[in-house]
N, C-alpha and C. Protein backbone atom coordinates (compact mmCIF):
# COMPACT_ATOMS: atom_id res chain seq x y z
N UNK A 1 -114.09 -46.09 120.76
CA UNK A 1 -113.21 -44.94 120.75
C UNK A 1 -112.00 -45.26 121.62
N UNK A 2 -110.65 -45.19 121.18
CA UNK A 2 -109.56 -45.30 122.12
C UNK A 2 -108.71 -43.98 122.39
N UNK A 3 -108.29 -43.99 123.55
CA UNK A 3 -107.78 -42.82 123.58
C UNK A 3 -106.01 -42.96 123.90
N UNK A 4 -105.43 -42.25 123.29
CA UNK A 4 -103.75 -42.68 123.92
C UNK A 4 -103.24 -41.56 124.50
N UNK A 5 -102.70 -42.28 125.55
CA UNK A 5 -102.61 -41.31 127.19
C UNK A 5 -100.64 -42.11 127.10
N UNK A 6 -99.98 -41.38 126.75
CA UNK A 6 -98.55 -41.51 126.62
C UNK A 6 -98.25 -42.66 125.91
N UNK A 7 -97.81 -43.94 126.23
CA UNK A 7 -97.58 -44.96 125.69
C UNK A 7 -98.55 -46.25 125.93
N UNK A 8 -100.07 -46.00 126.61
CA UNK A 8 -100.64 -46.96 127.22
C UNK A 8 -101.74 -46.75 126.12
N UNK A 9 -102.70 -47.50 125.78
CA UNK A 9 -103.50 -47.51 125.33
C UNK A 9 -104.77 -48.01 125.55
N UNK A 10 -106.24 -47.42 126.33
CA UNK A 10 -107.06 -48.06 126.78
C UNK A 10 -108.51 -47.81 125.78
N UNK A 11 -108.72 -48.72 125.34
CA UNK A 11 -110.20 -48.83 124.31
C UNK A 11 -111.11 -48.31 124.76
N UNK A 12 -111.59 -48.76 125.70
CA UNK A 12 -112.70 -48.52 126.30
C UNK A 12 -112.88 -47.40 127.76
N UNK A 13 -111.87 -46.71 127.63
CA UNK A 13 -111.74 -45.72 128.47
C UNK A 13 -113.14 -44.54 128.49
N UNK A 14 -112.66 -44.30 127.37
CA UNK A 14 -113.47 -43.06 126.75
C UNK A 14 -114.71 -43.30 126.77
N UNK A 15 -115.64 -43.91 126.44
CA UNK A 15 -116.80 -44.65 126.83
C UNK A 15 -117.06 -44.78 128.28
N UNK A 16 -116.36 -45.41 128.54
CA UNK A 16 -116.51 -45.79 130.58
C UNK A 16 -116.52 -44.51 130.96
N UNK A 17 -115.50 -43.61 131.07
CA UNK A 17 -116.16 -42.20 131.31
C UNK A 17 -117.16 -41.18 130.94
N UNK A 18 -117.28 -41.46 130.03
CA UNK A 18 -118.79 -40.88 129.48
C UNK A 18 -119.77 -41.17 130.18
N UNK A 19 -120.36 -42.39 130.53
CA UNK A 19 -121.29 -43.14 131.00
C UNK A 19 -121.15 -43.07 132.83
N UNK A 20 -119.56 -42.67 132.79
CA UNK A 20 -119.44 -42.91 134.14
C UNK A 20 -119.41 -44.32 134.72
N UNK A 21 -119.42 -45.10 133.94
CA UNK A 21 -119.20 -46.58 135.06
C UNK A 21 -117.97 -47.43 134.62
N UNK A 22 -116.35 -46.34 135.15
CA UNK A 22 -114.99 -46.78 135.02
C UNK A 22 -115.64 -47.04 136.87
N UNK A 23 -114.46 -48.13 136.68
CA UNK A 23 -114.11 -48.63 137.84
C UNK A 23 -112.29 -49.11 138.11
N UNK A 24 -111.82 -48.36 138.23
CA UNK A 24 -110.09 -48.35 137.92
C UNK A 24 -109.56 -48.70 139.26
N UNK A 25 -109.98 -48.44 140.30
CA UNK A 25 -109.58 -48.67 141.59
C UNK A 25 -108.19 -48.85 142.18
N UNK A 26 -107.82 -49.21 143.37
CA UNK A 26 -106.45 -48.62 143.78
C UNK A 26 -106.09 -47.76 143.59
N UNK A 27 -104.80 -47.81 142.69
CA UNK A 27 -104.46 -46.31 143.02
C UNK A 27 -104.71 -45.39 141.97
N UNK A 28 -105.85 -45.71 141.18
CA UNK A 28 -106.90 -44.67 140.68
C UNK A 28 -108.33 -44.26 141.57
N UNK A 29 -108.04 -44.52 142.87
CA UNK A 29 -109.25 -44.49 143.32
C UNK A 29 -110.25 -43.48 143.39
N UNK A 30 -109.24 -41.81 143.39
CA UNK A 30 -109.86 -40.49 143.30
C UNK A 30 -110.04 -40.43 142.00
N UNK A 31 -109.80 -41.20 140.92
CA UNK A 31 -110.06 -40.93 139.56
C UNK A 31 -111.64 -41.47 139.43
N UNK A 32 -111.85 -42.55 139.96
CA UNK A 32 -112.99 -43.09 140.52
C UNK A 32 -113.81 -42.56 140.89
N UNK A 33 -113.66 -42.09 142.17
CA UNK A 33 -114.40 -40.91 142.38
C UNK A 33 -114.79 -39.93 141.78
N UNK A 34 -113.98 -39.39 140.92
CA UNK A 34 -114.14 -38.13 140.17
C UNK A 34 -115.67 -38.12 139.12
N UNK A 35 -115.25 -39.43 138.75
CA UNK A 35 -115.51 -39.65 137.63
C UNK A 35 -117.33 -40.20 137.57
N UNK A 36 -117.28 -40.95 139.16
CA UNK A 36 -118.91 -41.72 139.05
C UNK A 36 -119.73 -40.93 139.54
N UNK A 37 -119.27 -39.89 140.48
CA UNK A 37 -119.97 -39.37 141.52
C UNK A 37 -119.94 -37.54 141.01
N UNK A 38 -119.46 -37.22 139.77
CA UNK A 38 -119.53 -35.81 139.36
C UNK A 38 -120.07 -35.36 137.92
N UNK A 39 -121.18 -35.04 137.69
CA UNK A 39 -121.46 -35.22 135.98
C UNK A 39 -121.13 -33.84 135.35
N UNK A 40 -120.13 -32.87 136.26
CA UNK A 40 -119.61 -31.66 135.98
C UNK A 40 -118.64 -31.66 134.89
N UNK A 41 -118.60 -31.46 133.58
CA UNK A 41 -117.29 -31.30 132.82
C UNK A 41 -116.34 -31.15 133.30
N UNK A 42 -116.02 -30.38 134.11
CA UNK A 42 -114.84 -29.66 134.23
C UNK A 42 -114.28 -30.96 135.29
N UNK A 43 -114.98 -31.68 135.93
CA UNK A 43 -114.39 -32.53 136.80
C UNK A 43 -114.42 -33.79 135.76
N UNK A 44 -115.14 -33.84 134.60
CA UNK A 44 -114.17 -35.01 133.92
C UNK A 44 -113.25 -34.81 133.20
N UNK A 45 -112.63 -33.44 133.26
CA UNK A 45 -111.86 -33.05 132.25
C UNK A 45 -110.31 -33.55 133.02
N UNK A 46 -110.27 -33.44 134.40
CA UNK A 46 -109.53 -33.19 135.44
C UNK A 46 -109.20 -34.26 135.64
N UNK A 47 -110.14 -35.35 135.84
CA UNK A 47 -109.69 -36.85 135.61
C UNK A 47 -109.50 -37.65 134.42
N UNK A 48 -109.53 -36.94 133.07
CA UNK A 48 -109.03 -37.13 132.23
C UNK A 48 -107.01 -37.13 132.66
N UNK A 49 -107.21 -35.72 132.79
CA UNK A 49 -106.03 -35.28 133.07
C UNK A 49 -105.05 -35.67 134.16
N UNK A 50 -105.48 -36.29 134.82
CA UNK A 50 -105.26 -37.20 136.12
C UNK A 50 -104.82 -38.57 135.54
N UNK A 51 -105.75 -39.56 135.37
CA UNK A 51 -105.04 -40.55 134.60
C UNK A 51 -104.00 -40.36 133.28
N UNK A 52 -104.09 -39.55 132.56
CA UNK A 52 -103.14 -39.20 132.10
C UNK A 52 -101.72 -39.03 132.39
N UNK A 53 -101.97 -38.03 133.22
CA UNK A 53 -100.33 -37.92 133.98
C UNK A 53 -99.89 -39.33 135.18
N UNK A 54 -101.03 -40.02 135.59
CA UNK A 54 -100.39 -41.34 135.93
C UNK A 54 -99.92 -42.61 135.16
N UNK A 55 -100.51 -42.44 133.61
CA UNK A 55 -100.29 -43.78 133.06
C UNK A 55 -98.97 -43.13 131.82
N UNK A 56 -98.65 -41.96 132.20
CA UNK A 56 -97.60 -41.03 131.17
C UNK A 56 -96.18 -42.29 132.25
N UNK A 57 -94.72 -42.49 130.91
CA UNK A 57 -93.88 -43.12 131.62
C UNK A 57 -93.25 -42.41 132.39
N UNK A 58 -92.60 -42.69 133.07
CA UNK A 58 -91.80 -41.96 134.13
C UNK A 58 -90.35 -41.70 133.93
N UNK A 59 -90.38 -40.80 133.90
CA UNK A 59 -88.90 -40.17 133.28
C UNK A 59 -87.98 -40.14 134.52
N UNK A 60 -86.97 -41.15 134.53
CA UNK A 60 -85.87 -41.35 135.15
C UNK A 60 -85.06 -40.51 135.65
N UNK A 61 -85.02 -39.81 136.68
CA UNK A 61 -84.09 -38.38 137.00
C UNK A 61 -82.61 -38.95 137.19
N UNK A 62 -81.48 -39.03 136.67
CA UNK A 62 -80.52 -39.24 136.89
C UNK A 62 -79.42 -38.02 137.46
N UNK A 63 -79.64 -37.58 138.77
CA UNK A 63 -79.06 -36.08 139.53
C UNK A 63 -77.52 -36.15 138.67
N UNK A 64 -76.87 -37.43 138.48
CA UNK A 64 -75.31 -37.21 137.90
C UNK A 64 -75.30 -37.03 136.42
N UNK A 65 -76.34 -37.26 135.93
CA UNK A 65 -76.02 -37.16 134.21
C UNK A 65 -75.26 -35.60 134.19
N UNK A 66 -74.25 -35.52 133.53
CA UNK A 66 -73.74 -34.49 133.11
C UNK A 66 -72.86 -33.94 134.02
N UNK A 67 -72.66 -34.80 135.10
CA UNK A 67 -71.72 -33.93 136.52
C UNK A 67 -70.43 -34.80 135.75
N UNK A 68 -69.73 -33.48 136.51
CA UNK A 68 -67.98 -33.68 136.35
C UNK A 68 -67.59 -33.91 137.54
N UNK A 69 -66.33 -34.53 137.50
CA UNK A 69 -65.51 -34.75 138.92
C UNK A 69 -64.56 -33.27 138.96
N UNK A 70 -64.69 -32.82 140.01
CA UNK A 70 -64.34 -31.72 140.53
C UNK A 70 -62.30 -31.78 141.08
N UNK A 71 -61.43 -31.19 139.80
CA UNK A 71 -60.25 -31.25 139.75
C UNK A 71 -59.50 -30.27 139.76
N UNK A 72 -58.19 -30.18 139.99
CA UNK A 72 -57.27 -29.37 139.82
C UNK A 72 -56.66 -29.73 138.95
N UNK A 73 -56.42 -28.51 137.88
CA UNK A 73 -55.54 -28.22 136.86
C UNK A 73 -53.72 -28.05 137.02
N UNK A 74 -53.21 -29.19 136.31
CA UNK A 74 -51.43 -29.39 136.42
C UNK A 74 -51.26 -28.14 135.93
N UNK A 75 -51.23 -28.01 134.79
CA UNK A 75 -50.65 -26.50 134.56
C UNK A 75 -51.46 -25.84 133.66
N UNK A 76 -51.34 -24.58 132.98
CA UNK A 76 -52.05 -23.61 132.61
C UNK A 76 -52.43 -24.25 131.30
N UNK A 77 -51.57 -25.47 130.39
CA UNK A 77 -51.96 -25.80 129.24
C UNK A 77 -53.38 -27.12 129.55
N UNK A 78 -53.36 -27.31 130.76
CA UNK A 78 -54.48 -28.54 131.07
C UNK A 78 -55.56 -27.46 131.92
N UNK A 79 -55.14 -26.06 131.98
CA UNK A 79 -56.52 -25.44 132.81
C UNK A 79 -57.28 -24.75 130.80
N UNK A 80 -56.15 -24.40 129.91
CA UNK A 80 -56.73 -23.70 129.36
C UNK A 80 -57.65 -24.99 127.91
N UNK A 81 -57.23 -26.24 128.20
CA UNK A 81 -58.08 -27.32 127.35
C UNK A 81 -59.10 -27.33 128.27
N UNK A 82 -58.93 -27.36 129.43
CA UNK A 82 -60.60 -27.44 130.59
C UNK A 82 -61.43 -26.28 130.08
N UNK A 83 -61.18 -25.29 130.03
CA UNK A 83 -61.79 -24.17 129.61
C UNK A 83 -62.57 -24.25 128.45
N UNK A 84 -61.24 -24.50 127.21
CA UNK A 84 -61.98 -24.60 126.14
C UNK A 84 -63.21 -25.82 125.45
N UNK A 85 -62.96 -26.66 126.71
CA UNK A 85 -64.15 -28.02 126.55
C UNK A 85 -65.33 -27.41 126.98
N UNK A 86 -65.10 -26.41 128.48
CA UNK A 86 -66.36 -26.66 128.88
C UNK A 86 -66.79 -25.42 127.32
N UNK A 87 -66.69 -24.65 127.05
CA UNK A 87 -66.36 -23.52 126.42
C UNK A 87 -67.66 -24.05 125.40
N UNK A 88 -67.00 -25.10 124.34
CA UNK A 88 -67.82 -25.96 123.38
C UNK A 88 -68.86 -26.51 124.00
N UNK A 89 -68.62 -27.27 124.93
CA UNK A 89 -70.31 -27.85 125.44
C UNK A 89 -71.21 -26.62 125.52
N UNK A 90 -70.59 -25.47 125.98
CA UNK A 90 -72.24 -24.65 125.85
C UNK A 90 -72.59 -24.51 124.89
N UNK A 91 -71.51 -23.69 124.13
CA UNK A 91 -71.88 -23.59 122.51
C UNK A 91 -72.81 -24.92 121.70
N UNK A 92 -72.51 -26.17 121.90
CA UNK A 92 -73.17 -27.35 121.32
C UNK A 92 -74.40 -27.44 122.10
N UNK A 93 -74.53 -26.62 122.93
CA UNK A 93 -75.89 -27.06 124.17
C UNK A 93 -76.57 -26.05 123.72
N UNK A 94 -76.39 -24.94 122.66
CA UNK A 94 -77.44 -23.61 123.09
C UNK A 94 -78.54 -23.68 121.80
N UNK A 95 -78.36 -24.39 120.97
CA UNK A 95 -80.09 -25.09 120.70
C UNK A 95 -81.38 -25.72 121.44
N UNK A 96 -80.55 -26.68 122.32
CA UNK A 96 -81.24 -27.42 122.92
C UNK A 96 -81.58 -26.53 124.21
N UNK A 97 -81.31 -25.79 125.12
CA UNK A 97 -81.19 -24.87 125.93
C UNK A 97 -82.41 -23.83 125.30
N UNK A 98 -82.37 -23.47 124.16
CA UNK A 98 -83.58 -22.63 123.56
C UNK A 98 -84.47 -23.27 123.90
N UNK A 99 -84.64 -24.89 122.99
CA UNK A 99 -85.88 -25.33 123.15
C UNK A 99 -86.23 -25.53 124.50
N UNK A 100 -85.52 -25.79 125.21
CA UNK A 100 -85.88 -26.60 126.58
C UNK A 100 -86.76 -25.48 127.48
N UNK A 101 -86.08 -24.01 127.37
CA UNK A 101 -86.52 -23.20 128.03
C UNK A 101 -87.89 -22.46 127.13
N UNK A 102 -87.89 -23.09 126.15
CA UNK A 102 -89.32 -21.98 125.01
C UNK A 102 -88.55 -20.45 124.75
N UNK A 103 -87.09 -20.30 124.85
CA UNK A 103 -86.74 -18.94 124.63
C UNK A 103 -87.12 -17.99 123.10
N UNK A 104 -87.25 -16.70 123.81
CA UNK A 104 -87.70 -15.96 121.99
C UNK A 104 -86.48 -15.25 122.11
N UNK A 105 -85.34 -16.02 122.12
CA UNK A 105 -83.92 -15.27 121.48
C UNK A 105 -83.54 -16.09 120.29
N UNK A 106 -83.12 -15.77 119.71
CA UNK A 106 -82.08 -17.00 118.67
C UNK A 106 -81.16 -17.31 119.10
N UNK A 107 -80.76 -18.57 118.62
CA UNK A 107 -79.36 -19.47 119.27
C UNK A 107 -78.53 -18.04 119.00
N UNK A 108 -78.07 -17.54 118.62
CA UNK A 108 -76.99 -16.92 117.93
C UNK A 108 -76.51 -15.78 119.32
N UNK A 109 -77.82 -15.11 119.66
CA UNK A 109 -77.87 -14.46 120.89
C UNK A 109 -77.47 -15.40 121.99
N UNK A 110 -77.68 -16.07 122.63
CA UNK A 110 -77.70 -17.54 123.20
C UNK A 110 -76.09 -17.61 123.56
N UNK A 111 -75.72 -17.93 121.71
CA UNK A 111 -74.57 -18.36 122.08
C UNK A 111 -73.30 -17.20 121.86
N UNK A 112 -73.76 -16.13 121.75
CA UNK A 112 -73.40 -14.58 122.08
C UNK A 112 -73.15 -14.32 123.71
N UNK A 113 -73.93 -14.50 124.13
CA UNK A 113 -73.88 -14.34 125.73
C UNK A 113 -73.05 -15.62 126.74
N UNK A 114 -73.01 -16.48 125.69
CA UNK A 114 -72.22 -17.55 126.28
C UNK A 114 -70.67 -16.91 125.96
N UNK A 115 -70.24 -16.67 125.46
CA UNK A 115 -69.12 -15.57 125.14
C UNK A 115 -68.96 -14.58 126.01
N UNK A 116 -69.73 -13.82 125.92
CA UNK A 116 -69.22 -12.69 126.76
C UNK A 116 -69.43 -12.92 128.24
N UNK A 117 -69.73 -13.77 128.63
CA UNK A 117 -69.75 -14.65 130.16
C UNK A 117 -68.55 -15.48 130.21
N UNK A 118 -67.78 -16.17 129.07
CA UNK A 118 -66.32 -16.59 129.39
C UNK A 118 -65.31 -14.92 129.12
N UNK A 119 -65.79 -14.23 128.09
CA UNK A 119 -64.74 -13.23 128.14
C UNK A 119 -64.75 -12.27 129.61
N UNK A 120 -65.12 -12.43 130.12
CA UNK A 120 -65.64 -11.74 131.26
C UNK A 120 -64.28 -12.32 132.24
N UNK A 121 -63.87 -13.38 132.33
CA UNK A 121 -63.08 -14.04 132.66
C UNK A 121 -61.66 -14.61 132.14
N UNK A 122 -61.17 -13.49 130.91
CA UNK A 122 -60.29 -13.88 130.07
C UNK A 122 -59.42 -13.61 130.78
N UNK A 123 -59.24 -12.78 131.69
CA UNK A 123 -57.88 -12.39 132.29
C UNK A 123 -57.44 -12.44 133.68
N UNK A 124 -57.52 -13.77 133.83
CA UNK A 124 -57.44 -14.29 135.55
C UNK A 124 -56.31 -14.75 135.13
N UNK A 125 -55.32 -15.04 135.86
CA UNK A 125 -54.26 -14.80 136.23
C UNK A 125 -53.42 -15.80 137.04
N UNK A 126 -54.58 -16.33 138.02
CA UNK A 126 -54.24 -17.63 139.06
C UNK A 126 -54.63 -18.95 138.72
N UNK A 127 -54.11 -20.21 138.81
CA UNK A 127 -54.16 -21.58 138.31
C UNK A 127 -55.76 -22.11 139.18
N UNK A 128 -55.77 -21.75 140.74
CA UNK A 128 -56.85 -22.13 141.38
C UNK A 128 -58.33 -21.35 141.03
N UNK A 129 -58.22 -19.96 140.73
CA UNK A 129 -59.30 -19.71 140.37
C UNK A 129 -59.80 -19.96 139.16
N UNK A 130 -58.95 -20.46 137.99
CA UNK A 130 -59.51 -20.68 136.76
C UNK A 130 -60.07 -22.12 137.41
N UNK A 131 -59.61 -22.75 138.11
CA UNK A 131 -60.26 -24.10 138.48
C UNK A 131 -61.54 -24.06 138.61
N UNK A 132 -62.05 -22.94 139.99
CA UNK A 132 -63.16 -22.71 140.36
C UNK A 132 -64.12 -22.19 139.28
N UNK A 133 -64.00 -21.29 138.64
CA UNK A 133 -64.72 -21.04 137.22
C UNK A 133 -65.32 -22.40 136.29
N UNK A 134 -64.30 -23.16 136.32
CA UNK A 134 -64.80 -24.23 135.61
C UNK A 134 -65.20 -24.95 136.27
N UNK A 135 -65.29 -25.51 137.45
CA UNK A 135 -66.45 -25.90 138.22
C UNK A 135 -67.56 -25.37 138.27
N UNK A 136 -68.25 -23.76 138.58
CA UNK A 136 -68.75 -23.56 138.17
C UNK A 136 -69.86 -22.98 137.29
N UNK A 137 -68.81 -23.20 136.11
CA UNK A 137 -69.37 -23.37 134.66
C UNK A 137 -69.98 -24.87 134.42
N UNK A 138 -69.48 -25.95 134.86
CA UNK A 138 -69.49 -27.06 135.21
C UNK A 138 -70.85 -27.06 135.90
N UNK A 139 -71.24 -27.03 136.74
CA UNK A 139 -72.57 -26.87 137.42
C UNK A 139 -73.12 -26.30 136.95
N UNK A 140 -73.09 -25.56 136.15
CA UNK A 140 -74.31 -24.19 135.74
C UNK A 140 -74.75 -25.11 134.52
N UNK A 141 -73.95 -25.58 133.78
CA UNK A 141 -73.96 -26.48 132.50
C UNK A 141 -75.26 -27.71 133.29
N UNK A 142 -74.34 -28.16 133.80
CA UNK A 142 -75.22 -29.39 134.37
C UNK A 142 -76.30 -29.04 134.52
N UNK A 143 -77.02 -28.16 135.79
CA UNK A 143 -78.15 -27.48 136.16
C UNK A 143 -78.95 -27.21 135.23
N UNK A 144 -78.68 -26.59 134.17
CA UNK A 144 -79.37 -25.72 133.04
C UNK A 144 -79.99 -26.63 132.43
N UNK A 145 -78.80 -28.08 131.79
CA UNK A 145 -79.60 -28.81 130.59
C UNK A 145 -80.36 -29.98 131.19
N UNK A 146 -80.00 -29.92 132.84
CA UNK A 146 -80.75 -30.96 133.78
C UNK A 146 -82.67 -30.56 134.13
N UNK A 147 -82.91 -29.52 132.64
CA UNK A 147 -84.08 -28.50 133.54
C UNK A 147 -84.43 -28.50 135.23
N UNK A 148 -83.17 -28.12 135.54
CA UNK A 148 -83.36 -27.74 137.31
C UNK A 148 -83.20 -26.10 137.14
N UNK A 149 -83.80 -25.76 136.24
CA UNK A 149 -83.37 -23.68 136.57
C UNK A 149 -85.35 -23.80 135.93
N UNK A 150 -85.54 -22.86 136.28
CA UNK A 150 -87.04 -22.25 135.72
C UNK A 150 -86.35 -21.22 134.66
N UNK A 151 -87.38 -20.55 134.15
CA UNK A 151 -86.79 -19.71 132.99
C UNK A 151 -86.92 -18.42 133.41
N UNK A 152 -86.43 -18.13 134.84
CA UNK A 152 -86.19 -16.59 135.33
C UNK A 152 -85.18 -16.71 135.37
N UNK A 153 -84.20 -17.88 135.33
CA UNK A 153 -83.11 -18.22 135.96
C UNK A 153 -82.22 -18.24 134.64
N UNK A 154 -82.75 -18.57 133.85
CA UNK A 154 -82.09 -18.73 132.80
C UNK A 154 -81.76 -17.22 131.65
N UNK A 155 -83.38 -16.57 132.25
CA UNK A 155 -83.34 -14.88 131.34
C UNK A 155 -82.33 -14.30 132.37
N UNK A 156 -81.94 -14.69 133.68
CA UNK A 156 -81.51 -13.17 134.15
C UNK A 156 -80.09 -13.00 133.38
N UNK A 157 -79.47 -13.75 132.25
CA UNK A 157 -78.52 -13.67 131.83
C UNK A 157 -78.84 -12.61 130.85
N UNK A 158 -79.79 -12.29 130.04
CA UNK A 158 -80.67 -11.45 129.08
C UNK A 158 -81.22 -10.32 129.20
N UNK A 159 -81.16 -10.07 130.54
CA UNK A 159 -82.30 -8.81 130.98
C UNK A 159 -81.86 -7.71 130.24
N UNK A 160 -80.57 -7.21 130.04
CA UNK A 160 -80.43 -6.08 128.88
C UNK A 160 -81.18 -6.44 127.52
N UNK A 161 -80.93 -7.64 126.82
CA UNK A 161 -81.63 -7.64 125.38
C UNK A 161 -82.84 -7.77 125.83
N UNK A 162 -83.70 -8.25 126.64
CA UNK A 162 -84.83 -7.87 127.02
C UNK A 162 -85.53 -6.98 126.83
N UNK A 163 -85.01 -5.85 128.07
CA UNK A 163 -84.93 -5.01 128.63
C UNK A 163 -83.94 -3.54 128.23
N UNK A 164 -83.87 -2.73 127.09
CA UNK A 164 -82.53 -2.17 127.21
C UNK A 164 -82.28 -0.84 127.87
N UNK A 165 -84.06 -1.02 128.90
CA UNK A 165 -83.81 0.79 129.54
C UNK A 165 -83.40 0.03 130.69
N UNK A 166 -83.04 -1.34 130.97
CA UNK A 166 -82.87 -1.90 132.64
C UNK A 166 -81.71 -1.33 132.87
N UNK A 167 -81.46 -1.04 134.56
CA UNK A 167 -80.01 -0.96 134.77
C UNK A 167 -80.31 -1.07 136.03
N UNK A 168 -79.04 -1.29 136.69
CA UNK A 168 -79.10 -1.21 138.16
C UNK A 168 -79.28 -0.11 138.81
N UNK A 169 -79.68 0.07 140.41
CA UNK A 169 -80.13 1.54 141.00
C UNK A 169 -78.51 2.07 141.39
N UNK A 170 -78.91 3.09 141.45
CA UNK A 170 -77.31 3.97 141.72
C UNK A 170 -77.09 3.45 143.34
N UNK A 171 -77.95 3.67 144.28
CA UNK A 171 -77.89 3.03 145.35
C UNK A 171 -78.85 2.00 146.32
N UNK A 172 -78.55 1.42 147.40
CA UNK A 172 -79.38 0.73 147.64
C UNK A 172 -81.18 1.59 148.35
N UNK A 173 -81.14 2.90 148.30
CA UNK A 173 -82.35 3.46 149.12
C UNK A 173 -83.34 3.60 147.85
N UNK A 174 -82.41 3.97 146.34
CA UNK A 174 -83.31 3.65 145.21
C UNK A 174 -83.84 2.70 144.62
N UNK A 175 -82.87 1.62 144.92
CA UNK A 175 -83.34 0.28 144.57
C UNK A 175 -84.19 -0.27 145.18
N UNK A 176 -84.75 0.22 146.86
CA UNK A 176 -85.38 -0.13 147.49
C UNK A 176 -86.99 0.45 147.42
N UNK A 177 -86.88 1.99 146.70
CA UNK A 177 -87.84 2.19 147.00
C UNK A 177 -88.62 1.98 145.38
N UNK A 178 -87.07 1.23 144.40
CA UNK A 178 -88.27 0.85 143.37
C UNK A 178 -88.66 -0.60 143.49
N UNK A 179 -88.46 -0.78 144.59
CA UNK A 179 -89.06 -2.47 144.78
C UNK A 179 -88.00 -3.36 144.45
N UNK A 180 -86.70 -2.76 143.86
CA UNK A 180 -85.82 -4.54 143.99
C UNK A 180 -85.10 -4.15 145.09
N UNK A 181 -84.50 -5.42 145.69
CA UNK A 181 -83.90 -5.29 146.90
C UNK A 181 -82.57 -6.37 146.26
């Protein structure tokens, strides 16, 4: 019986644990353990699951994939092409952004709210703050498709379609005493 545990493939795995006499040692050594000294299912299930996630490849974190260099805009026709780039990358990102997060919205919503989060900002006025916006938009981009957000982070953009009795408390003694702060 072979079993395939990411890209590795060991024949005789499955057997050796059954029987209990793997001997994997170093730095399987608690797998070892697990495995000779427990005839509990649930503890070979665990060192199943254990070697697994050690012999799975290792996915390369690259912190810069997707970072921008952080600039100032010459004039309003080079702030408003910055805009409209980052603008498209979300839009081209909000498939993958579904899947990544398991969302039950449709892209369409997705990329609905990606809209009304730049229109929100249609009418600034100053060369430096459209800068800062697109920085970050720029980071938020990065962050998001870098899965560095959990998916609270990603709904609190949603909580109305969620949610459509949510709203904020009129003041802070109501908000407090319904538990958000």
């Amino acid at each position: 019986m072979a079993i395939s545990l990411g890209k590795a493939v060991r024949p005789s795995l499955a057997s050796d644990v059954q029987s209990g006499r793997t001997s994997v040692g170093g730095r399987y050594g608690a797998f070892q353990a697990i495995v000779t000294h427990s005839p509990h299912p649930l503890d070979l299930r665990f060192a199943l699951w254990f070697l697994h996630r050690q012999l799975q490849p290792i996915m390369v974190l690259n912190p810069t994939y997707l970072a921008q260099r952080t600039r100032s805009s010459v004039n309003w026709q080079d702030a408003r092409k910055r805009v409209l780039k980052s603008y498209r990358e979300w839009l081209r990102a909000s498939p993958e952004i579904q899947n990544m997060y398991s969302l039950n919205l449709p892209v369409s919503a997705i990329r609905t709210k990606i809209r009304q989060e730049f229109e929100r900002h249609r009418y600034v006025n100053q060369l430096p703050v459209v800068d800062v916006l697109v920085s970050k938009s720029n980071i938020e981009y990065q962050e998001t498709l870098n899965y560095w957000k959990q998916l609270s982070h990603v709904m609190k953009y949603f909580r109305v379609e969620e949610d459509p009795t949510a709203k904020l408390p009129k003041n802070f003694m109501s908000g407090f005493l319904e538990g958000r702060n």
